[in-house]
Each structure stands twice: as C-alpha cells, then as structure tokens.
PDB file of N, CA and C in Angstrom:
ATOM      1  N   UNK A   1       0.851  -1.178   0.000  1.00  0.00           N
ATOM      2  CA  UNK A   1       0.000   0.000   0.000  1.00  0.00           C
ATOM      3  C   UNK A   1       0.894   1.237   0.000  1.00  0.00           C
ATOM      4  N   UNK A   2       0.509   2.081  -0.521  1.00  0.00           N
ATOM      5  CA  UNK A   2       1.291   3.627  -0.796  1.00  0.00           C
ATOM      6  C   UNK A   2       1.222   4.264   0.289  1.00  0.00           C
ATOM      7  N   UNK A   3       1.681   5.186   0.074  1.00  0.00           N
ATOM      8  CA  UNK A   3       1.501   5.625   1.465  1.00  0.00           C
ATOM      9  C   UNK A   3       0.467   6.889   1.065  1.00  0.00           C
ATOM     10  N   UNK A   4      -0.339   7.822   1.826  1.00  0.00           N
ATOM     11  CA  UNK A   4      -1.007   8.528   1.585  1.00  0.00           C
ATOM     12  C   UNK A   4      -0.758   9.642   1.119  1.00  0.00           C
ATOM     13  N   UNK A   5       0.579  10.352   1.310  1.00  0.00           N
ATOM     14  CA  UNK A   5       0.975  11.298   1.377  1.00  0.00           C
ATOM     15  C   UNK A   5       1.200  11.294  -0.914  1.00  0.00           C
ATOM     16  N   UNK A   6       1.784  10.373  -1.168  1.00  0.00           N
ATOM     17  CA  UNK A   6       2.010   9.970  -2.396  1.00  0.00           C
ATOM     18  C   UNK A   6       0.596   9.715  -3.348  1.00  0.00           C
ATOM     19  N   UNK A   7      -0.056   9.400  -2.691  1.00  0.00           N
ATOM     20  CA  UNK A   7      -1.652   9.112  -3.514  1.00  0.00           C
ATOM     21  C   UNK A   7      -2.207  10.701  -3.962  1.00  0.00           C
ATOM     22  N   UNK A   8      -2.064  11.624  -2.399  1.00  0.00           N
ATOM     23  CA  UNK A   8      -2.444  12.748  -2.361  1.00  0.00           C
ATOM     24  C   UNK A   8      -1.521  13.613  -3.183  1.00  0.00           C
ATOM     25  N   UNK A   9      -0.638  13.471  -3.149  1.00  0.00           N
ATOM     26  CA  UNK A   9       0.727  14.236  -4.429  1.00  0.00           C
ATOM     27  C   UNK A   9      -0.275  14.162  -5.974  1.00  0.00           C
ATOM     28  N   UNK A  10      -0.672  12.677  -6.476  1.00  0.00           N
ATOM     29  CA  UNK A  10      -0.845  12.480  -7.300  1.00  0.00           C
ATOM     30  C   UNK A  10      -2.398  12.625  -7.430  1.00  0.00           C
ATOM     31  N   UNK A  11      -3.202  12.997  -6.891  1.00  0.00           N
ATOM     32  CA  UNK A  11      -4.759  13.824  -6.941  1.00  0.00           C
ATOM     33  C   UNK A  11      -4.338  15.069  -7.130  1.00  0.00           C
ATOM     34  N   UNK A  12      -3.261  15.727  -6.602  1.00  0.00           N
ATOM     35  CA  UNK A  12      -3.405  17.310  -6.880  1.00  0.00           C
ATOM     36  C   UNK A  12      -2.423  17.484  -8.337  1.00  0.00           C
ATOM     37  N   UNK A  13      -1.759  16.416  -8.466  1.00  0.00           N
ATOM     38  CA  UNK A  13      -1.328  16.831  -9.731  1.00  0.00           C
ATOM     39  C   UNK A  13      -2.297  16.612 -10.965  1.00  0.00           C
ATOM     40  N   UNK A  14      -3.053  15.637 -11.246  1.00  0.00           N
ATOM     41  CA  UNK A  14      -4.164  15.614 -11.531  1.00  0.00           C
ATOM     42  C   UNK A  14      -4.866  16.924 -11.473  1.00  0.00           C
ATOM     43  N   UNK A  15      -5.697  17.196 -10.882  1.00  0.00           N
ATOM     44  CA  UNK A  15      -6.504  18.574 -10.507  1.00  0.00           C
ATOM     45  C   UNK A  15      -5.340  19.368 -11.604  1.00  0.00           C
ATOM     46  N   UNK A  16      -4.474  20.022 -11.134  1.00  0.00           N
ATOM     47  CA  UNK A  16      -3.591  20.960 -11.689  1.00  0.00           C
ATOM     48  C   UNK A  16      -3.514  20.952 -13.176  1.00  0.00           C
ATOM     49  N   UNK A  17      -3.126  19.381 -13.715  1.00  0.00           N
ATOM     50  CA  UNK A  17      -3.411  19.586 -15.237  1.00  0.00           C
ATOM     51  C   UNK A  17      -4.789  19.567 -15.967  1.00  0.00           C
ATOM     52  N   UNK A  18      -5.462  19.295 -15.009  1.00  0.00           N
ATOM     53  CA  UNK A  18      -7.082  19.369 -15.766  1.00  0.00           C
ATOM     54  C   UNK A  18      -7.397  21.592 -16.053  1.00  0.00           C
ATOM     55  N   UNK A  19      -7.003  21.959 -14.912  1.00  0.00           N
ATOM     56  CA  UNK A  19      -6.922  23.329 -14.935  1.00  0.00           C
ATOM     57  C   UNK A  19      -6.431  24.108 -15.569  1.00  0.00           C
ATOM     58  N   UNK A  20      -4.901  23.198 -15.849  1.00  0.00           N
ATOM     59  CA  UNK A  20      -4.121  24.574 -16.897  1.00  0.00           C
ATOM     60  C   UNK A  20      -3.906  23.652 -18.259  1.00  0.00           C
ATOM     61  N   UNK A  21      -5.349  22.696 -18.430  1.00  0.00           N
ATOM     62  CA  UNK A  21      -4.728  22.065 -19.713  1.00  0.00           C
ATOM     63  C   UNK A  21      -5.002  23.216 -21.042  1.00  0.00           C
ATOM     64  N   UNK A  22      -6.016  23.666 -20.720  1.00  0.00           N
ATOM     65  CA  UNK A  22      -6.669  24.885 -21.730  1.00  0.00           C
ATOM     66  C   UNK A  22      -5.370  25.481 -21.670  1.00  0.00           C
ATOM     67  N   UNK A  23      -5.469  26.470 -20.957  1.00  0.00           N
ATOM     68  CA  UNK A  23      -4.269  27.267 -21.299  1.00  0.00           C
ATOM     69  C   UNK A  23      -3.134  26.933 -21.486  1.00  0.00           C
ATOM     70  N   UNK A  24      -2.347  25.953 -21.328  1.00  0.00           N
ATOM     71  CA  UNK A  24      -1.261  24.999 -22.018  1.00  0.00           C
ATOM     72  C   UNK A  24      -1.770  24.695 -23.893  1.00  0.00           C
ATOM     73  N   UNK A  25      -2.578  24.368 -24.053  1.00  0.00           N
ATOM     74  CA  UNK A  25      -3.102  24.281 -25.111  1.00  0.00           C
ATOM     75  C   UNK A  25      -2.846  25.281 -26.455  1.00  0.00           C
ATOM     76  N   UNK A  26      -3.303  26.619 -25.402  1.00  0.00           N
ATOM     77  CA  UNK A  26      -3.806  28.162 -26.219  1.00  0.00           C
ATOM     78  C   UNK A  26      -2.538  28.333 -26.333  1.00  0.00           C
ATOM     79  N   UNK A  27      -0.779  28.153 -25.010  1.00  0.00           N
ATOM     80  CA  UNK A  27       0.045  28.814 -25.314  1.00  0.00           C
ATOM     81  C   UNK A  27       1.197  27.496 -26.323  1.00  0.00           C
ATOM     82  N   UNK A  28       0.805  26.307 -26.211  1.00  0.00           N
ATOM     83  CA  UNK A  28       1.687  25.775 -27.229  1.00  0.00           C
ATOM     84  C   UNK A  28       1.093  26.505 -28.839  1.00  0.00           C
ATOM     85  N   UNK A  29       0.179  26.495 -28.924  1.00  0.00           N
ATOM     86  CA  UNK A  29      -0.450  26.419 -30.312  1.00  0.00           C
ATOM     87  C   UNK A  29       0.085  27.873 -30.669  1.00  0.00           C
ATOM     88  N   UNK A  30       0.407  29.185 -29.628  1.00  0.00           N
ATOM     89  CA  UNK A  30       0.802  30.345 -29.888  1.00  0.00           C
ATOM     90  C   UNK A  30       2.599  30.399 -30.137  1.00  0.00           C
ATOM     91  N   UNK A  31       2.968  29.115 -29.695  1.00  0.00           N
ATOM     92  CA  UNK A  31       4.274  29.043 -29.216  1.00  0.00           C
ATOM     93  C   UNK A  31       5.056  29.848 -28.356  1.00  0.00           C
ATOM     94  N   UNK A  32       4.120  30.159 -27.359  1.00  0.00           N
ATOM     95  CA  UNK A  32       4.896  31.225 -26.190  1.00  0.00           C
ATOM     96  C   UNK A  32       4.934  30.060 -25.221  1.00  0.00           C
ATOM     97  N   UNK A  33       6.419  29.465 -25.420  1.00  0.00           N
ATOM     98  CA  UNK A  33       7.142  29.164 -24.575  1.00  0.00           C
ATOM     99  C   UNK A  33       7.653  29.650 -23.187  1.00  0.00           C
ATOM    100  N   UNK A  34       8.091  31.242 -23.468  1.00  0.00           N
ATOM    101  CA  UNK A  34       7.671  31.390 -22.199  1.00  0.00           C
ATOM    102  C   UNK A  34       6.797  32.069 -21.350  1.00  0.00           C
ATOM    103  N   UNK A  35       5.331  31.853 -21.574  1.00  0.00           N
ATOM    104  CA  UNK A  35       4.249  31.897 -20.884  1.00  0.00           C
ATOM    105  C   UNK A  35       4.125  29.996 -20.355  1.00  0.00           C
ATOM    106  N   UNK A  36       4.592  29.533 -20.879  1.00  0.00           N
ATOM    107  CA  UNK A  36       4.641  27.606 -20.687  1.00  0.00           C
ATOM    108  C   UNK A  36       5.913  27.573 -19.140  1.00  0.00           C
ATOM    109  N   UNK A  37       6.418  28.498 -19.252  1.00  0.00           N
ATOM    110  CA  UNK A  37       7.329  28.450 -18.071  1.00  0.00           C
ATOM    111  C   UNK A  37       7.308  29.138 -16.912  1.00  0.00           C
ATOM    112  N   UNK A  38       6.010  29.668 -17.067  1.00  0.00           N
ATOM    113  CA  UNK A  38       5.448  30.530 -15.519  1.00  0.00           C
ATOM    114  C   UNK A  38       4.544  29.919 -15.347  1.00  0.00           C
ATOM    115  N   UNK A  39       4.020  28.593 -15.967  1.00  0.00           N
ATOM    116  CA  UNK A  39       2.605  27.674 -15.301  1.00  0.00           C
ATOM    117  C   UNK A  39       3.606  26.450 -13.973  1.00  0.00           C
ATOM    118  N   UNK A  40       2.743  26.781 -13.310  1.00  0.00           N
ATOM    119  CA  UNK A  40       3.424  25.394 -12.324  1.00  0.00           C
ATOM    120  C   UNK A  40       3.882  24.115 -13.112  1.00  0.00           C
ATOM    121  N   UNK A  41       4.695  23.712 -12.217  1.00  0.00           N
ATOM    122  CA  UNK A  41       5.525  21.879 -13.163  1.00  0.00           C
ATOM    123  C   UNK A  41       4.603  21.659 -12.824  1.00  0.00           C
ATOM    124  N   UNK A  42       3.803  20.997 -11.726  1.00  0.00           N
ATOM    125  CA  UNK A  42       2.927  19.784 -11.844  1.00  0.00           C
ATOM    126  C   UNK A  42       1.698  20.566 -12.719  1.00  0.00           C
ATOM    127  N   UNK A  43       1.647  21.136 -13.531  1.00  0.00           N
ATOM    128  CA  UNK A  43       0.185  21.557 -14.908  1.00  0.00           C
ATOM    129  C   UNK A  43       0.617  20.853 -15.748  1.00  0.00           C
ATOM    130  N   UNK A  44       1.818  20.009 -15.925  1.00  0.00           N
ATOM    131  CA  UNK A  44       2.411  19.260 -16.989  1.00  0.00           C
ATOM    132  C   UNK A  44       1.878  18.153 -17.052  1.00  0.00           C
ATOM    133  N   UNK A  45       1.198  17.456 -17.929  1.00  0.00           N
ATOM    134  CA  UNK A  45       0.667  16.249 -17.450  1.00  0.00           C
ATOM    135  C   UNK A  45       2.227  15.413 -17.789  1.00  0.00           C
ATOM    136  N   UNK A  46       2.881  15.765 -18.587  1.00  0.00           N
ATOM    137  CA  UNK A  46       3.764  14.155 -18.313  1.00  0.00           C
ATOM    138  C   UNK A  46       4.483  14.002 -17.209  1.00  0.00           C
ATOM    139  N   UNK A  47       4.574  14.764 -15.708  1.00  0.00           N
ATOM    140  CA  UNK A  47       4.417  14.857 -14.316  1.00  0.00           C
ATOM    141  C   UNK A  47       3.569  14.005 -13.706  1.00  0.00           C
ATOM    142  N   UNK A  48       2.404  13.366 -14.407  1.00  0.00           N
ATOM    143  CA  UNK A  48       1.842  12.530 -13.459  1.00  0.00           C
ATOM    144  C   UNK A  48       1.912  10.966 -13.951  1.00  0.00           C
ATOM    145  N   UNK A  49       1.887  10.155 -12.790  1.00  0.00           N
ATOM    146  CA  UNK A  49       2.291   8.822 -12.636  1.00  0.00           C
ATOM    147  C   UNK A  49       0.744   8.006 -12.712  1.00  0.00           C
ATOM    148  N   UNK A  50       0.754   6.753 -13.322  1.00  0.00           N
ATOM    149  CA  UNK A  50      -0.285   6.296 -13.017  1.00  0.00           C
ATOM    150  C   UNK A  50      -0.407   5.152 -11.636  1.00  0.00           C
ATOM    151  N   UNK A  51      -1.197   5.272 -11.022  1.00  0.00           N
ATOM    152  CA  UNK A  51      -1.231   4.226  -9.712  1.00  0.00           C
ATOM    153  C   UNK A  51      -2.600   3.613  -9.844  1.00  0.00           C
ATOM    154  N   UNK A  52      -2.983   2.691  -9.121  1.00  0.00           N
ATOM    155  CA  UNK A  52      -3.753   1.861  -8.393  1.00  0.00           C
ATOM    156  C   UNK A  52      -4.380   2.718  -8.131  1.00  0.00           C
ATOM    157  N   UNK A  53      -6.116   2.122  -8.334  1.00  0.00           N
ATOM    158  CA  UNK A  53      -7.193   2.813  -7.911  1.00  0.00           C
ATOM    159  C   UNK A  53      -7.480   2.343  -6.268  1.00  0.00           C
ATOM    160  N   UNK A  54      -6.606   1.352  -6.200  1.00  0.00           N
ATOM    161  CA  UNK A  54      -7.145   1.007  -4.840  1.00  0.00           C
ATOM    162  C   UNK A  54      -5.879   0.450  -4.009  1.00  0.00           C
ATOM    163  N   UNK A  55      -4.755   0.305  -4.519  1.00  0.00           N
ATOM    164  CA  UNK A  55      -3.977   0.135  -3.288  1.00  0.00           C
ATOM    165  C   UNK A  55      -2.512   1.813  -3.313  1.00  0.00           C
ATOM    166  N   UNK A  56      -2.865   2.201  -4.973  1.00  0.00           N
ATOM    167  CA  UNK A  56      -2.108   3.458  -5.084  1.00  0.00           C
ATOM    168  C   UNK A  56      -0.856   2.838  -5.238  1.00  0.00           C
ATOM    169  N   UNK A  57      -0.259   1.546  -6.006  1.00  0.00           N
ATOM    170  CA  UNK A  57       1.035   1.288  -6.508  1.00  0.00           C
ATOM    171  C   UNK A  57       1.349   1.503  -7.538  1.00  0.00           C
ATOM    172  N   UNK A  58       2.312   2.663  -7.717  1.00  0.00           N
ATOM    173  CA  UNK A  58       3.184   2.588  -8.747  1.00  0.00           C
ATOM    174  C   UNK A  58       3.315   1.652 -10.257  1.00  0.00           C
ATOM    175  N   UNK A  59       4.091   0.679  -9.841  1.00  0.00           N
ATOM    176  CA  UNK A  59       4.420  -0.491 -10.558  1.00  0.00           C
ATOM    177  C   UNK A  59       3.114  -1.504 -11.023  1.00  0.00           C
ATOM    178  N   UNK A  60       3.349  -2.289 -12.239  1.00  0.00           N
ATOM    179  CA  UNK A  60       2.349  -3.322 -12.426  1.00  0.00           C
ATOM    180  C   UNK A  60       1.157  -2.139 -13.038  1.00  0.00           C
ATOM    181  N   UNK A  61       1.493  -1.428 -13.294  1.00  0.00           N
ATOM    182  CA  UNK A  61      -0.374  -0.190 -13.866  1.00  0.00           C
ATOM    183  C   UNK A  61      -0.726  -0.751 -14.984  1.00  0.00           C
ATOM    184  N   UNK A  62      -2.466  -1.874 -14.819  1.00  0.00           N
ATOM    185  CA  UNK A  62      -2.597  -1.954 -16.416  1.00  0.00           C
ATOM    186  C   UNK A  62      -3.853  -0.765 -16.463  1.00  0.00           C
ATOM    187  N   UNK A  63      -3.514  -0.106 -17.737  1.00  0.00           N
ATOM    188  CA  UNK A  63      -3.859   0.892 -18.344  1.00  0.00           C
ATOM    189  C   UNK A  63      -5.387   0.665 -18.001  1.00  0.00           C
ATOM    190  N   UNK A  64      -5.687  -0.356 -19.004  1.00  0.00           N
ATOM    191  CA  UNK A  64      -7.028  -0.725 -19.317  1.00  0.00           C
ATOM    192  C   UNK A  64      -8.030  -0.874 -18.261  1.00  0.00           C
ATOM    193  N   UNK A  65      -7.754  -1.304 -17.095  1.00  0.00           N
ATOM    194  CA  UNK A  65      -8.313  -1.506 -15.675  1.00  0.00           C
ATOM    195  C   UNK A  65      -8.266  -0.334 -14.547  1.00  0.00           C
ATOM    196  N   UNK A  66      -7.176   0.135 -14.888  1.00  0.00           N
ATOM    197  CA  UNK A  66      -6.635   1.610 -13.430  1.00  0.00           C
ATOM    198  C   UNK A  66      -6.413   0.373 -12.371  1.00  0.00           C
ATOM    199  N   UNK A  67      -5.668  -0.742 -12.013  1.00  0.00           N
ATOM    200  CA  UNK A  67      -5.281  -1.377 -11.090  1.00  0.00           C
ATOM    201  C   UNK A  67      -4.367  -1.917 -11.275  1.00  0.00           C
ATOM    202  N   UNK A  68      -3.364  -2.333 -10.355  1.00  0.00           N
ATOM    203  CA  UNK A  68      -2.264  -3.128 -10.285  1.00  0.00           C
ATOM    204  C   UNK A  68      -2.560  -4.463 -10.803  1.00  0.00           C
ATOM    205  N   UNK A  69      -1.391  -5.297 -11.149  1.00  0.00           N
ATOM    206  CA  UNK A  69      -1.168  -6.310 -12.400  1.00  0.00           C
ATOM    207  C   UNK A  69      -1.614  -7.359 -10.432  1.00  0.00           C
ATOM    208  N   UNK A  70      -1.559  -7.138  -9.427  1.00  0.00           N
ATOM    209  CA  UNK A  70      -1.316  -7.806  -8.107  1.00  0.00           C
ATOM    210  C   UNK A  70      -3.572  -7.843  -7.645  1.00  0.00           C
ATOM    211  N   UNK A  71      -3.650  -6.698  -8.118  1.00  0.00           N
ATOM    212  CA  UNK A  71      -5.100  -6.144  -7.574  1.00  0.00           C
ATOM    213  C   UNK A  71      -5.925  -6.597  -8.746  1.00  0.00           C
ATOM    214  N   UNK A  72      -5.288  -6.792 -10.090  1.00  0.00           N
ATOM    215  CA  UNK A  72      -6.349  -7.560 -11.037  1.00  0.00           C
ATOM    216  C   UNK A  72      -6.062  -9.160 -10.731  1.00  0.00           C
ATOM    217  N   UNK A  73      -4.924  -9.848 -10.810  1.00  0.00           N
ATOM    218  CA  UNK A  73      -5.416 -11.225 -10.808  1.00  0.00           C
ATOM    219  C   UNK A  73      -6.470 -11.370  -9.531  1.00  0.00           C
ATOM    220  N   UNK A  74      -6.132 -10.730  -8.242  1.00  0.00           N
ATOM    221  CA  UNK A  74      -7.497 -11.040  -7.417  1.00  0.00           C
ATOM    222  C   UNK A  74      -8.749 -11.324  -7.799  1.00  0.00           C
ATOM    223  N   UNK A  75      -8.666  -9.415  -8.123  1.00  0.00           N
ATOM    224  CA  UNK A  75     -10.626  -9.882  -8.760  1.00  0.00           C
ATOM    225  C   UNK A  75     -11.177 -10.117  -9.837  1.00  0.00           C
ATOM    226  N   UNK A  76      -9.799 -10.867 -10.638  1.00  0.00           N
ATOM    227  CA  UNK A  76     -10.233 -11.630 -12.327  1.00  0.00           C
ATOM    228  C   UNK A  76     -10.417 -13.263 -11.519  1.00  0.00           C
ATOM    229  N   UNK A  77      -9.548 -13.683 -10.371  1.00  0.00           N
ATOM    230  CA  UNK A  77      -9.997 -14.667  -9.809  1.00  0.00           C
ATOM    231  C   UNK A  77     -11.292 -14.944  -9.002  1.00  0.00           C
ATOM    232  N   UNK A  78     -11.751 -13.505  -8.500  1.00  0.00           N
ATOM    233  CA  UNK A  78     -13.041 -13.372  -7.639  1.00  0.00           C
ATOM    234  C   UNK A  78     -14.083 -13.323  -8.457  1.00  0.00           C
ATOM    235  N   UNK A  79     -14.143 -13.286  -9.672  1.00  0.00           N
ATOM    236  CA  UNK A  79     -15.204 -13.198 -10.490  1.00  0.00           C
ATOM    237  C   UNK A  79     -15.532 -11.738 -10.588  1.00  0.00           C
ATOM    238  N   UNK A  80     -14.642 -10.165 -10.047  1.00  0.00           N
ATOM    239  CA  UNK A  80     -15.347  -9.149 -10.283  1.00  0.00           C
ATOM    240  C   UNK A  80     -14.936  -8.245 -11.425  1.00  0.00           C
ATOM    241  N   UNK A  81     -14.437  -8.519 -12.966  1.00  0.00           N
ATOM    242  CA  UNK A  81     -13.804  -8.443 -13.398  1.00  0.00           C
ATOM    243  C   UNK A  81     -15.024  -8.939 -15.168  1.00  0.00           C
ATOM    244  N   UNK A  82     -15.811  -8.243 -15.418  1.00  0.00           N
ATOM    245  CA  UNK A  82     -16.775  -9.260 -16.747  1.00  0.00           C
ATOM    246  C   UNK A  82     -16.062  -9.502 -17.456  1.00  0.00           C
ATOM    247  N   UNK A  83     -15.634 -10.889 -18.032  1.00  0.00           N
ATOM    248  CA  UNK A  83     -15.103 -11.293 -19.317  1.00  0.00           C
ATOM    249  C   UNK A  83     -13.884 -11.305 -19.267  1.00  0.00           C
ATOM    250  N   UNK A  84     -12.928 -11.838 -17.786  1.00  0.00           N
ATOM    251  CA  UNK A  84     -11.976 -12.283 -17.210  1.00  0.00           C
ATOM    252  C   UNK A  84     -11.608 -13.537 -17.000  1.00  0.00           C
ATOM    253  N   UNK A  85     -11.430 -14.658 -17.261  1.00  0.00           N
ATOM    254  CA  UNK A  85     -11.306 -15.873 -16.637  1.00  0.00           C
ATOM    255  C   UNK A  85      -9.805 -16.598 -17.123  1.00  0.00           C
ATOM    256  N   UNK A  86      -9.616 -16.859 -15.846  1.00  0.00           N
ATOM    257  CA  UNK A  86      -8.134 -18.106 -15.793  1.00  0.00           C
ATOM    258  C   UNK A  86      -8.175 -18.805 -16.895  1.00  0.00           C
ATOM    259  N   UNK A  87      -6.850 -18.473 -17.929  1.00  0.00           N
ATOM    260  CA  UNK A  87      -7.096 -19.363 -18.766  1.00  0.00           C
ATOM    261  C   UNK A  87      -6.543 -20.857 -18.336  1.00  0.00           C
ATOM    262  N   UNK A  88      -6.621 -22.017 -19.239  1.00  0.00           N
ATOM    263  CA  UNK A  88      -6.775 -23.311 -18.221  1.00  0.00           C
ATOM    264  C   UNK A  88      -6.839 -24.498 -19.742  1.00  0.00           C
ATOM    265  N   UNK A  89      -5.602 -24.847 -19.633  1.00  0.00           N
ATOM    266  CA  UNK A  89      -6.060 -25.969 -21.343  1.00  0.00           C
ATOM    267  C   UNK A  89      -4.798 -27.099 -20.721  1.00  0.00           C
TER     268      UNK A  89
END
C-alpha cells in the first residue's frame, strides 16, 4: 500500500493539469514558450504517474483496468472483473 501522502501528491497533480490544460493548449499552439514556463511543473501532465485505484502502486499499472497487475489477478480470480477468466487448457 502507498503511502497517503504519495496518492495525495498524485490527486493534486491531476486537478492541476485538468486546470491549466486549456491554457497549455492556447500557449503551445501560440508558441509562447515562455508563458509555458510561468505555469506550475505539476500543470504538466507528463508529471503525473499512473497508480492503483485502490492500493495506489506505482508499478504493475494496467492501463485498461486503473489497477495493479497484483489487484487484477485477485478480482479476475473473484469473479469481479466481466469477461476475465483463468485461462486453463
């Protein structure tokens, strides 16, 4: 498990690029570079990490799910997962 402090890093960086994605937008397309360098680093989205929706790890992120490669075999084994199953031949 992450620790909280790191989950919470990565909600506000989030927030931050949802906010200055517009205007990141308006100033690449103008190419004022430096108006791009008085927006906060974390407005950058390639600053943010993807984690676990539920244990907040780093490592193992499948895209397709938002959970760890550790937190999907669980609940592809628990049945909570539609159109998941152990393969088995």
């Amino acid at each position: 498990m992450a620790k909280e402090s790191m989950k919470a890093r990565e909600v506000k960086r989030a927030k931050l690029v949802a906010k200055y994605a517009k205007k990141r937008a308006e100033l690449l397309a103008n190419g004022d570079y430096a108006g791009l360098q008085k927006l906060p680093k974390n407005a950058s989205p390639v600053r943010m990490h993807n984690r676990c929706s539920l244990t907040g790890r780093p490592k193992g992120y499948m895209r397709q799910f938002g959970v760890s490669r550790i937190n999907f075999r669980e609940m592809a084994l628990q049945g909570l997962i539609p159109g998941i199953r152990k393969a088995s031949w």
